[in-house]
N, C-alpha and C. Protein backbone atom coordinates (compact mmCIF):
# COMPACT_ATOMS: atom_id res chain seq x y z
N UNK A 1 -23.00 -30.00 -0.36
CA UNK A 1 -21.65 -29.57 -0.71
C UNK A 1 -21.16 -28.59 0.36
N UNK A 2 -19.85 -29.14 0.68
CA UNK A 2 -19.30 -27.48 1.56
C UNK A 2 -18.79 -26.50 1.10
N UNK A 3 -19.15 -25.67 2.03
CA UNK A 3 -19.45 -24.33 1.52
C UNK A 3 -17.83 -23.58 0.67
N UNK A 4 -16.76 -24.19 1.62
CA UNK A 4 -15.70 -23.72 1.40
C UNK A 4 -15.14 -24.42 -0.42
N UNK A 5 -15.90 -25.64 -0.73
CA UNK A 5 -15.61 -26.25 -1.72
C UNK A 5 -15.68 -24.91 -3.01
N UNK A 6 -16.45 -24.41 -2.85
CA UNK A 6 -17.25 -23.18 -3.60
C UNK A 6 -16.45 -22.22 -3.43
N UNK A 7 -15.54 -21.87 -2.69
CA UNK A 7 -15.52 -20.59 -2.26
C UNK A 7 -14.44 -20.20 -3.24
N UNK A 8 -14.09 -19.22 -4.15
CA UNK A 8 -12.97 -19.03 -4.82
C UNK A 8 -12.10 -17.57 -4.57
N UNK A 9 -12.21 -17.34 -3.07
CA UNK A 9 -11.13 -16.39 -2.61
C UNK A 9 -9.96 -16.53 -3.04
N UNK A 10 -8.62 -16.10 -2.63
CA UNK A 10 -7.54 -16.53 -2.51
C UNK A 10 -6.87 -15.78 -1.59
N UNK A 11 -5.67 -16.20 -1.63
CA UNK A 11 -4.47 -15.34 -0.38
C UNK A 11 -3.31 -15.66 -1.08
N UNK A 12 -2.50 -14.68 -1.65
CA UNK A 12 -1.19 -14.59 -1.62
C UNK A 12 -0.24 -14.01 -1.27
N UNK A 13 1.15 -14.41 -1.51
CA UNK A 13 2.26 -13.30 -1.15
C UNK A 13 2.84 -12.49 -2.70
N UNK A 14 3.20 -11.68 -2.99
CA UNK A 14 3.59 -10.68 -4.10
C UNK A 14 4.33 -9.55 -3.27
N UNK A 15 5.98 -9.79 -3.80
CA UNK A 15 6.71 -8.37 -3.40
C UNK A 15 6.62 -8.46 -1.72
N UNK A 16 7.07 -9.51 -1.11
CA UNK A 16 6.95 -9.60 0.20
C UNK A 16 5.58 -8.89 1.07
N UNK A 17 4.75 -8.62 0.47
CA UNK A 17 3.35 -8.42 1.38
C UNK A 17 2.43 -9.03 0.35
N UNK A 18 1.53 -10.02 1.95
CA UNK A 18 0.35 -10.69 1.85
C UNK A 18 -0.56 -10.02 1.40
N UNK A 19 -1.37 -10.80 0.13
CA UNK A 19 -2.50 -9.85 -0.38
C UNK A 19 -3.90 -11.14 0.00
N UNK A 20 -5.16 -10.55 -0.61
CA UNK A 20 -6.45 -11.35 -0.67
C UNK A 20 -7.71 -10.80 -1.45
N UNK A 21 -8.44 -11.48 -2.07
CA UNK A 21 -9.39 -11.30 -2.83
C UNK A 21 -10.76 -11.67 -1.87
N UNK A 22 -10.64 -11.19 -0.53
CA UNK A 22 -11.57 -11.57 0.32
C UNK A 22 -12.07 -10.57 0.31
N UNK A 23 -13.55 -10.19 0.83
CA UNK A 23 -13.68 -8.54 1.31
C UNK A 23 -13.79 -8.18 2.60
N UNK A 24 -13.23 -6.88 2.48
CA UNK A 24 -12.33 -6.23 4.06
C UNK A 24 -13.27 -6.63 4.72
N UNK A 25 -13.07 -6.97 6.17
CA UNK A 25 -13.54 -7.26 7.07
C UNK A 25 -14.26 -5.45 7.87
N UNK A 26 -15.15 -5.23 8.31
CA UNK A 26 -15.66 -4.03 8.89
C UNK A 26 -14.08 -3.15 9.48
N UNK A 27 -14.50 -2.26 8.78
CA UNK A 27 -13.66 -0.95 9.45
C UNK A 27 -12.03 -1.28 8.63
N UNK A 28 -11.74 -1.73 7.69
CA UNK A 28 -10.71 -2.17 7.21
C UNK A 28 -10.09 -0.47 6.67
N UNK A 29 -9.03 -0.40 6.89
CA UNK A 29 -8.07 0.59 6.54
C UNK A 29 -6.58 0.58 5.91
N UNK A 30 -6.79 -0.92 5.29
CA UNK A 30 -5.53 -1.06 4.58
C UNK A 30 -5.51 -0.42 3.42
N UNK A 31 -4.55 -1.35 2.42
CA UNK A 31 -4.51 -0.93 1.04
C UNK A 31 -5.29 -1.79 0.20
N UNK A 32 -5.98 -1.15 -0.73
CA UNK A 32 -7.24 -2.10 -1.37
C UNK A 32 -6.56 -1.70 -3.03
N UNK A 33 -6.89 -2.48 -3.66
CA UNK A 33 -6.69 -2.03 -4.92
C UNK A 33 -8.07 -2.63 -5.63
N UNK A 34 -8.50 -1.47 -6.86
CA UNK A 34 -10.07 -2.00 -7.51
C UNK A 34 -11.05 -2.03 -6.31
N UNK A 35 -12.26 -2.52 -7.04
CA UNK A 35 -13.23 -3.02 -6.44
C UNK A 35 -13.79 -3.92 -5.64
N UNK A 36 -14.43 -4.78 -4.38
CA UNK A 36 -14.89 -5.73 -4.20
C UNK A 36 -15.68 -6.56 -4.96
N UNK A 37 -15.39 -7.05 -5.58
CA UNK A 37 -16.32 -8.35 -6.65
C UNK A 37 -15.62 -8.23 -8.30
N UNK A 38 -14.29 -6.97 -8.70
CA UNK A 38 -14.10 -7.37 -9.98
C UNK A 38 -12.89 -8.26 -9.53
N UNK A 39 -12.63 -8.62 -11.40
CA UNK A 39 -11.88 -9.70 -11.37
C UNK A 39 -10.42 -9.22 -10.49
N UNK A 40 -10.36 -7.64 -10.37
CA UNK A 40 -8.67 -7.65 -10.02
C UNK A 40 -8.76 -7.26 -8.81
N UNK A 41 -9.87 -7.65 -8.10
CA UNK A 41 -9.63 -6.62 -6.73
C UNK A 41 -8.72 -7.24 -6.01
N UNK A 42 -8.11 -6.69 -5.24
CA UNK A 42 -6.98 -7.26 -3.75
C UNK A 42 -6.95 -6.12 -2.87
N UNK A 43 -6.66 -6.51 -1.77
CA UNK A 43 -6.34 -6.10 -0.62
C UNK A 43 -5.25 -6.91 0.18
N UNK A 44 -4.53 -5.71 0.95
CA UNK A 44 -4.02 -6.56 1.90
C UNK A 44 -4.29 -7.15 3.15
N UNK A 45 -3.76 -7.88 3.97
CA UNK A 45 -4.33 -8.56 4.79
C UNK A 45 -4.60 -7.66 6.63
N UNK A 46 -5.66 -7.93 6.79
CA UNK A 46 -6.11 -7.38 7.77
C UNK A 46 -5.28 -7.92 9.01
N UNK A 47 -4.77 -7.19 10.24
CA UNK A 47 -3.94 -7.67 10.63
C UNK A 47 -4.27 -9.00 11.86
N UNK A 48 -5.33 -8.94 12.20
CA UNK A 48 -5.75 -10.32 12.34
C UNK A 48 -5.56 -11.86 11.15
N UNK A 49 -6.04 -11.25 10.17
CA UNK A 49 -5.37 -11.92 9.18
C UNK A 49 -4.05 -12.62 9.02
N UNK A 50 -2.94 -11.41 8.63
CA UNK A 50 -1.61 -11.62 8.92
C UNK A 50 -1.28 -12.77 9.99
N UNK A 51 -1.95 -12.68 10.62
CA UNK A 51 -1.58 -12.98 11.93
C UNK A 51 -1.50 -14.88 12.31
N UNK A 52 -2.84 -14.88 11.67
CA UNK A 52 -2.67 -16.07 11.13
C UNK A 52 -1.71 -16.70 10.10
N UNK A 53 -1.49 -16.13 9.22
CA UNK A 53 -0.66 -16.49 7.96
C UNK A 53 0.92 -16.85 8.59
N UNK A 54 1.27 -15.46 9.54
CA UNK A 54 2.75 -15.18 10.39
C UNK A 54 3.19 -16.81 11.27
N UNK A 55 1.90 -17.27 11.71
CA UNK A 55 1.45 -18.47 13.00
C UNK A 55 1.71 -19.80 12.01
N UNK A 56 1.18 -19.52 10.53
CA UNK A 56 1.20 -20.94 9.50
C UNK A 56 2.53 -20.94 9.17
N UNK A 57 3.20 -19.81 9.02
CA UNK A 57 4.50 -19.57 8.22
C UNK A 57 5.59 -20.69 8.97
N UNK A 58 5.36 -20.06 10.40
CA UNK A 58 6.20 -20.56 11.75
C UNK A 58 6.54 -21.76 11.82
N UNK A 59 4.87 -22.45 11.75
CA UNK A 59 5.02 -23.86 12.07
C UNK A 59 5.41 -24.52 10.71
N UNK A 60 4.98 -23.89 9.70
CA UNK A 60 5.82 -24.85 8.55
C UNK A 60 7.53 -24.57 8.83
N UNK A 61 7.64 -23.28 8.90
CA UNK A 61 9.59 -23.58 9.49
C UNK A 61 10.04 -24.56 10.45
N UNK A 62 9.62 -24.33 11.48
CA UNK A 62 9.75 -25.60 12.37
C UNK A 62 9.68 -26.60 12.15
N UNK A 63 8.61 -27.20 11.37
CA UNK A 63 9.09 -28.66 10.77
C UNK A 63 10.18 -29.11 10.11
N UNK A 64 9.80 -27.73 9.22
CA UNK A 64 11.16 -28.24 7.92
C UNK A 64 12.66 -28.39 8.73
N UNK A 65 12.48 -27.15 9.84
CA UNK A 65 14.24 -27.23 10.83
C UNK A 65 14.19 -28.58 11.28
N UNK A 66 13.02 -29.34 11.86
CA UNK A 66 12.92 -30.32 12.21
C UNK A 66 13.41 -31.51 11.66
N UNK A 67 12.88 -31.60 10.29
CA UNK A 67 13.18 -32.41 9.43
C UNK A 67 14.44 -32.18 9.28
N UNK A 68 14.83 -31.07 8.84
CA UNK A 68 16.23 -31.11 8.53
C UNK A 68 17.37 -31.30 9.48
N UNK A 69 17.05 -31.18 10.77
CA UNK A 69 17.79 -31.60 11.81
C UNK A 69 17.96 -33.04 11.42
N UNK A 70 16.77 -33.79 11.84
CA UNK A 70 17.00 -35.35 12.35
C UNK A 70 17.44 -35.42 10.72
N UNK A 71 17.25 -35.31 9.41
CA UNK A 71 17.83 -35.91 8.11
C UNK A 71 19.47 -35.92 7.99
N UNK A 72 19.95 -35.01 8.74
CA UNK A 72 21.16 -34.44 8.61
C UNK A 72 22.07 -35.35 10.13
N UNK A 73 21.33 -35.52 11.06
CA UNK A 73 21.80 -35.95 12.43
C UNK A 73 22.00 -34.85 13.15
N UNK A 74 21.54 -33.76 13.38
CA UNK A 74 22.10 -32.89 13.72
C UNK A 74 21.43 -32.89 15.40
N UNK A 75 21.78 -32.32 16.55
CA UNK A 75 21.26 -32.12 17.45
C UNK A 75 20.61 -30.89 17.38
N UNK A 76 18.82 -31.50 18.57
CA UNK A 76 18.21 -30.72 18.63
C UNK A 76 19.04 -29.14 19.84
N UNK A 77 18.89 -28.10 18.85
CA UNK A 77 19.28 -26.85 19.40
C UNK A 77 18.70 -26.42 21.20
N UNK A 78 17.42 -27.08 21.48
CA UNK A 78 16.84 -27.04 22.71
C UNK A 78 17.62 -27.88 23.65
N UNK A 79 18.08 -29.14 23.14
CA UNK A 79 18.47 -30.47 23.72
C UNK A 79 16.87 -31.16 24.32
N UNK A 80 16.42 -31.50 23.21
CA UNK A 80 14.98 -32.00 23.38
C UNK A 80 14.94 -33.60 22.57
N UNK A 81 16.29 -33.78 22.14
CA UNK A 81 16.15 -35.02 21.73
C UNK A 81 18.06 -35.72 21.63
């Protein structure tokens, strides 16, 4: 089985900042709320973290502009198509 199948972290957004039920990565100095391992712990995202999330956010916009360009007819804003 993989490992990630198992894994029951999470990551969300609440109140416009990214939270996670992961545990801080070494030297973490964010905002933590509770404990590591009870049911309510969270933290926010380490900014490597973020960082990734900021990079997923992006490219899902871009598609959707994408999509919604060519659905609509619209020309690409670059002139790339």
């Amino acid at each position: 089985m993989d490992p990630l199948d198992e894994d029951r972290h999470i990551v969300w957004q609440s109140g416009g900042q990214w939270w996670t039920s992961y545990p801080p990565p070494a030297g973490f100095d964010g905002e933590e709320i509770g404990d590591y391992g009870a049911m309510d712990y969270r933290r926010e995202l380490a900014p490597e973290e973020q960082a990734v999330v900021d990079a997923d956010e992006a490219e899902s916009r871009a598609r959707a502009e994408a999509h919604r360009r060519e659905y609509f007819g619209l020309a690409d804003p670059d002139g790339d198509n």
